[in-house]
Protein backbone atom coordinates (compact mmCIF):
# COMPACT_ATOMS: atom_id res chain seq x y z
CA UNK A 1 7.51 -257.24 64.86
CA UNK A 2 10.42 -256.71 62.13
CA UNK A 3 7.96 -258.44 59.80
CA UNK A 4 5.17 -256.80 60.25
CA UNK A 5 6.66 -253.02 59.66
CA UNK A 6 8.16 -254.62 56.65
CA UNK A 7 5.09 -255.32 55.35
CA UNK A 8 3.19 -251.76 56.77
CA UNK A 9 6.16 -250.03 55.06
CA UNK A 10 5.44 -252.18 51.62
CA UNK A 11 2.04 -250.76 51.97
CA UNK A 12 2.56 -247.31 52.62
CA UNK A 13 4.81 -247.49 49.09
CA UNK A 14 1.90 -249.07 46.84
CA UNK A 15 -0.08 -246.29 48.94
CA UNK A 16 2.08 -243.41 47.73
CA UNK A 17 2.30 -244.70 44.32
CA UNK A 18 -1.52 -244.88 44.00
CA UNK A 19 -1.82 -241.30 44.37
CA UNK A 20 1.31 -240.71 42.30
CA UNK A 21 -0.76 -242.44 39.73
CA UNK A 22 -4.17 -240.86 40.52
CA UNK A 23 -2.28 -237.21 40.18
CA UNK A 24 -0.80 -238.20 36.97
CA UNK A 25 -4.52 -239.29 35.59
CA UNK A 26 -6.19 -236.03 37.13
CA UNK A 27 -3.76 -233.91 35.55
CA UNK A 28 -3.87 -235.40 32.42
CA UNK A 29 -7.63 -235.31 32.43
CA UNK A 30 -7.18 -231.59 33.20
CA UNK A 31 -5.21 -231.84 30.37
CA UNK A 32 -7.10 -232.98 28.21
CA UNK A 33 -10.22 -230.70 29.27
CA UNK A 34 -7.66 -227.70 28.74
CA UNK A 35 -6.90 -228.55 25.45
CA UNK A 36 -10.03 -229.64 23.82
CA UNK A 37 -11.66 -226.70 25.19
CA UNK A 38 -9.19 -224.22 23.22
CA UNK A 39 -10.18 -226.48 20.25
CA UNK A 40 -13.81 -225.96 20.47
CA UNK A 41 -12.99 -222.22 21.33
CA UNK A 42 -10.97 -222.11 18.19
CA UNK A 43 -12.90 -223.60 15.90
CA UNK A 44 -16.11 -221.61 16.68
CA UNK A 45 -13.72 -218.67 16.53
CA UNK A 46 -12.74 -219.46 12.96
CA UNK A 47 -16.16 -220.64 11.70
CA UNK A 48 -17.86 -217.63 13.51
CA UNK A 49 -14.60 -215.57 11.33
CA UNK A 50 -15.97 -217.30 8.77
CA UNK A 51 -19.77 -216.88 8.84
CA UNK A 52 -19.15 -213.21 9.18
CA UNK A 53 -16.89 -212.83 6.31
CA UNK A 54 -19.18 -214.74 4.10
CA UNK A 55 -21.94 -212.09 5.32
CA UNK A 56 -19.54 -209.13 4.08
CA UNK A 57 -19.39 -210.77 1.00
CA UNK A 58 -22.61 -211.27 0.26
CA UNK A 59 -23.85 -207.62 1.40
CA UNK A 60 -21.32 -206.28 -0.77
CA UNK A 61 -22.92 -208.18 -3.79
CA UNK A 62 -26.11 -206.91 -2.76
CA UNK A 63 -25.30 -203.54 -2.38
CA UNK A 64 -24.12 -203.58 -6.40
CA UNK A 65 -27.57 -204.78 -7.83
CA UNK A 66 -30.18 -202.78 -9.13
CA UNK A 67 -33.54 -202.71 -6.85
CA UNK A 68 -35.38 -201.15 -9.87
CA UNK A 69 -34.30 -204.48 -11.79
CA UNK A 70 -32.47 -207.15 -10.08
CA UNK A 71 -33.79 -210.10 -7.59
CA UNK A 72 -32.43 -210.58 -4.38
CA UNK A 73 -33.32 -214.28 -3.93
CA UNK A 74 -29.72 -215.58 -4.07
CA UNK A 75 -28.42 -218.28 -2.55
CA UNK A 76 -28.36 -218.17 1.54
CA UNK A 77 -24.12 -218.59 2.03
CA UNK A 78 -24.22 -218.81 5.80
CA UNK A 79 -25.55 -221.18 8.77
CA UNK A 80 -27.38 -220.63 11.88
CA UNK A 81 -27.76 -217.10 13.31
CA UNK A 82 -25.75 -215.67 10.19
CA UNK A 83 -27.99 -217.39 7.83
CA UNK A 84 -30.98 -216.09 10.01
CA UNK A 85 -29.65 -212.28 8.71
CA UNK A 86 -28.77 -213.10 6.03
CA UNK A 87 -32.27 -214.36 5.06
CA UNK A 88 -34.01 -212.01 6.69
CA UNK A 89 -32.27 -209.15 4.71
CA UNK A 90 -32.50 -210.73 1.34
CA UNK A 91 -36.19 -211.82 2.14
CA UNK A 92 -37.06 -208.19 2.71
CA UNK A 93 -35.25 -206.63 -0.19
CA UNK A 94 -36.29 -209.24 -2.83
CA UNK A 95 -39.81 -208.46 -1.69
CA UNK A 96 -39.27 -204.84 -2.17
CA UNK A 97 -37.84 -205.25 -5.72
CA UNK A 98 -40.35 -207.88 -7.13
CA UNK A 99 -43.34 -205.36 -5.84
CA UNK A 100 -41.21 -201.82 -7.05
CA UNK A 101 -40.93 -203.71 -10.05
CA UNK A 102 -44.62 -204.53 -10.84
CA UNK A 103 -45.26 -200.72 -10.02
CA UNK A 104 -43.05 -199.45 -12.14
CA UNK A 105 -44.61 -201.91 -14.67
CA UNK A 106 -47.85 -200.29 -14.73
CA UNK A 107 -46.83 -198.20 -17.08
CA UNK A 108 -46.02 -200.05 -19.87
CA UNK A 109 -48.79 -202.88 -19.37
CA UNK A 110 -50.27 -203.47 -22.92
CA UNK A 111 -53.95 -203.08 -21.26
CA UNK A 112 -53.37 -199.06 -20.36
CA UNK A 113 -51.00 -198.49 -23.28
CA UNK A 114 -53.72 -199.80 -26.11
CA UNK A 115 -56.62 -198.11 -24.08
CA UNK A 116 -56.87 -195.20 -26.54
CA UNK A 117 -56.18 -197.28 -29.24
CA UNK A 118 -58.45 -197.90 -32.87
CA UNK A 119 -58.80 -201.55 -31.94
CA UNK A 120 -60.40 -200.41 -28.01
CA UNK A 121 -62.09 -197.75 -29.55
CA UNK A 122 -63.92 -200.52 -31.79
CA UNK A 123 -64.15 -203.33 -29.32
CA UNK A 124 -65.15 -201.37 -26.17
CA UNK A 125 -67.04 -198.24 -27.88
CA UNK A 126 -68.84 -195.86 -27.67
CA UNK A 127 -69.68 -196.77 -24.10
CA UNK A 128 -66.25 -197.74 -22.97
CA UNK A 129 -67.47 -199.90 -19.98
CA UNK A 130 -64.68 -202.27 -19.52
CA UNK A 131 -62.12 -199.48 -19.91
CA UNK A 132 -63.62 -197.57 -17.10
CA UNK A 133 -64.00 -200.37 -14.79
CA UNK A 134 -60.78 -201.35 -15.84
CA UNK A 135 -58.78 -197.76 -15.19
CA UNK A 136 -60.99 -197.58 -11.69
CA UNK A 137 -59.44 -200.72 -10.17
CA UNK A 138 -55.72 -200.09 -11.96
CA UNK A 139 -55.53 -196.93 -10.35
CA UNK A 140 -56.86 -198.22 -6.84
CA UNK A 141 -54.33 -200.71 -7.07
CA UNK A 142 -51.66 -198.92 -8.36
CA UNK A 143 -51.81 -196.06 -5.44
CA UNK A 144 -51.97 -199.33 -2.78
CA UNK A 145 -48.80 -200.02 -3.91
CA UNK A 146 -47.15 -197.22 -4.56
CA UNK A 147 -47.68 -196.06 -1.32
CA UNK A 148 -46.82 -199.27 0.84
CA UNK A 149 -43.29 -199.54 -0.75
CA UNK A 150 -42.91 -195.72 0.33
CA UNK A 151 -43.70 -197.11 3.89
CA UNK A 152 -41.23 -200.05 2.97
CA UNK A 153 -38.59 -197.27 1.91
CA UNK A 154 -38.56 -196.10 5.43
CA UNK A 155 -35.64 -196.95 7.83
CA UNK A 156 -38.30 -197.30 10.68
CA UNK A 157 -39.99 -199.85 8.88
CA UNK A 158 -36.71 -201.40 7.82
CA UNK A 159 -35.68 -201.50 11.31
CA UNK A 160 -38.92 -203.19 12.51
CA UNK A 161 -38.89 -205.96 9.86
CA UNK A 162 -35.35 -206.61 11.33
CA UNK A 163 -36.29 -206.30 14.88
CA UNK A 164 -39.00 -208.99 14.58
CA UNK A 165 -36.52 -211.58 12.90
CA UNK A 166 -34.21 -211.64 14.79
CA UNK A 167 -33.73 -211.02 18.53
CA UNK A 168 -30.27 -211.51 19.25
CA UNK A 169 -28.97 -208.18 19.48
CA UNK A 170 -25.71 -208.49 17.99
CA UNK A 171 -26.83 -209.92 15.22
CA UNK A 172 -29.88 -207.52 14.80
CA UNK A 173 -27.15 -204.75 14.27
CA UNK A 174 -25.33 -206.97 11.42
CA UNK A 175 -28.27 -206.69 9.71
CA UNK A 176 -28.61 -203.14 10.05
CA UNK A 177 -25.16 -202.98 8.78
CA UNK A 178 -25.92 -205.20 5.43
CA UNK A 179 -29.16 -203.32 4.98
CA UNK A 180 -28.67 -200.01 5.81
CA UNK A 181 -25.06 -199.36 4.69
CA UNK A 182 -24.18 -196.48 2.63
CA UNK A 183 -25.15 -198.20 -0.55
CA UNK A 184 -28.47 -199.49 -0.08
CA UNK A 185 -29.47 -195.99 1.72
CA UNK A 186 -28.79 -194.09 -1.32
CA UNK A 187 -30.98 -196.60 -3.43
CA UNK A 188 -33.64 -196.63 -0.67
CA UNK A 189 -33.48 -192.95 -0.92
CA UNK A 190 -33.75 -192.54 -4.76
CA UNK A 191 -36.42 -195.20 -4.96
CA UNK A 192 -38.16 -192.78 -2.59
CA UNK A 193 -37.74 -189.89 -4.98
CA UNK A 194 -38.99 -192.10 -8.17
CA UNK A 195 -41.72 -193.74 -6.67
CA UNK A 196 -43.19 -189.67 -5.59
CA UNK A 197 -42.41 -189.37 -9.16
CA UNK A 198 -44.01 -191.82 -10.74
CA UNK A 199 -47.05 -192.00 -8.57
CA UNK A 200 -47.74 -187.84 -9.79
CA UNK A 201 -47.15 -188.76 -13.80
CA UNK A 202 -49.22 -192.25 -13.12
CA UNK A 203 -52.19 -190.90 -11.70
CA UNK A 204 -52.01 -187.86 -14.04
CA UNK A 205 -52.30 -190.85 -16.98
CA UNK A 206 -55.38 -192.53 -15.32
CA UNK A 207 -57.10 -189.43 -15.17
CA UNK A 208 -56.62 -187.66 -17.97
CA UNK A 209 -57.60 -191.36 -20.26
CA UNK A 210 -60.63 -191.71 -17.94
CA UNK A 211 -61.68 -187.59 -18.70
CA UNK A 212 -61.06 -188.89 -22.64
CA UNK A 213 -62.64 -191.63 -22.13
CA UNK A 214 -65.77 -190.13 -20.69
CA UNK A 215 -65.58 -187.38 -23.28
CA UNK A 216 -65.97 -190.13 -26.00
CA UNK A 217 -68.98 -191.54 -24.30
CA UNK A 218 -70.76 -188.12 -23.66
CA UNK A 219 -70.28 -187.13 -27.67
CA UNK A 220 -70.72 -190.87 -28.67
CA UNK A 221 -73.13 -189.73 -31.30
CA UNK A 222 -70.57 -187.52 -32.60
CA UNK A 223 -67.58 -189.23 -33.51
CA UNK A 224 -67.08 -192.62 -35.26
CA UNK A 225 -64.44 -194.73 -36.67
CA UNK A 226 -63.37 -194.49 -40.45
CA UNK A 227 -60.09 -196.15 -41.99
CA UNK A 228 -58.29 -196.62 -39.27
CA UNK A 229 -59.24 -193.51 -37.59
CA UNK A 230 -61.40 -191.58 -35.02
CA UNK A 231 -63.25 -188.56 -37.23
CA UNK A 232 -65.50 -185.77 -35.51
CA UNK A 233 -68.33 -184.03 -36.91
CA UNK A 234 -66.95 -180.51 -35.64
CA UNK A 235 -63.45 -179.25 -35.28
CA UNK A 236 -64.25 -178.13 -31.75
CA UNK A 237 -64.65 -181.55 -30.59
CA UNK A 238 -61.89 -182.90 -32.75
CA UNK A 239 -59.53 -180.27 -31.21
CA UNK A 240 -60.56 -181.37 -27.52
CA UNK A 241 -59.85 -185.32 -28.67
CA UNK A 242 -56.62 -184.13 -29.58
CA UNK A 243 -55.53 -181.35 -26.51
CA UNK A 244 -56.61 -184.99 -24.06
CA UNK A 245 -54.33 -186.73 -26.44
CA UNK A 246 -51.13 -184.00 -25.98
CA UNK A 247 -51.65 -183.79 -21.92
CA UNK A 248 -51.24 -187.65 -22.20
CA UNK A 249 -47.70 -187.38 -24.12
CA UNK A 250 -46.08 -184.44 -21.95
């Protein structure tokens, strides 16, 4: 009997010291879990700090360039929903510049600008077919794009663009934040104001050289090309050639 609680005893300490030892392991698994966690928490913290600064940064260039004359193609900075805005914002304004650009190239594209010129009037005279055609289609195309970056000017449409990018909420509104701040408001605004601008002056252009042009072809038999200029048999028609020509430079 004395040797047989000896031994129960000697198991009931290896017993206790088992769960001693399991306790010790659970907690420092527990530990462990604690720990790491604030680690992960931390360091998505700090690279989420991170992302979003480099966002600032990069919205704050943006915001300095000129949409009338700069690209917006940079570089994409950030990674994963970040990079998704910031894409998505410099997508949409580089698109806007490269197309206001071409607009606002119409005007000095060496076809419209040497349309009245000797060498046209001498190459495409007196019936002028190719410089109709040619003004027709300009103009059709001009107006298509004059007025789809006024619908691009528009917050609403802004806002859409945005909306269909990205669906995470929170970052939808940091992209209203880089797009629409106070900077890039002001140059959606005055691109507004020069595109109603030069859409008026434009279109008054590609009229007023088609009415020349067509007055050329209806007097064809009374006008003709001498040293380097166009000469009319009467002054009345001369005078009309030359009140087309002084609408075109107001």
């Amino acid at each position: 009997m004395f040797k047989y609680l000896k031994i129960s005893g000697l198991l009931s300490d290896i017993n206790r010291g088992e769960i001693m030892s399991n306790r010790k392991k659970l907690v420092l698994v527990i530990l462990c879990i604690i720990v790491n966690t604030f680690l992960i928490l931390g360091f998505l913290f700090l690279r989420n700090a991170t992302m979003l600064n480099d966002l600032k940064k990069e919205a704050n260039i943006l915001s300095k360039l000129d949409i009338t004359k700069d690209r917006y193609n940079r570089k994409i900075r950030t990674r994963g929903d970040y990079a998704n805005v910031e894409k998505t914002v410099k997508t949409y304004l580089d698109d806007y510049a490269v197309s206001l650009q071409k607009m606002l190239g119409v005007m000095t594209d060496s076809k419209l600008t040497q349309l009245l010129s000797y060498d046209n009037y001498t190459n495409d005279g007196p019936e002028f077919k190719e410089s109709i055609v040619y003004l027709q289609s300009a103009k059709e195309e001009f107006n298509l794009q004059v007025d789809k970056l006024l619908i691009n000017s528009e917050e609403d449409t802004i806002c859409a663009y945005g909306k269909e990018k990205i669906k995470d909420n929170n970052y939808y509104t940091l992209y209203l934040d880089m797009i629409l701040n106070d900077s890039m408001k002001k140059q959606f605004s005055d691109t507004k104001e020069i595109l109603v601008q030069t859409k008026t002056r434009t279109n008054e252009v590609f009229d007023i050289s088609a009415e020349l042009l067509n007055f050329l072809i209806t007097n064809k038999d009374s006008w003709k090309l001498e040293e380097g200029e166009i000469r009319f048999q009467t002054d009345a028609l001369y005078n009309q050639y030359n009140l087309y020509v002084s609408r075109l430079s107001q």
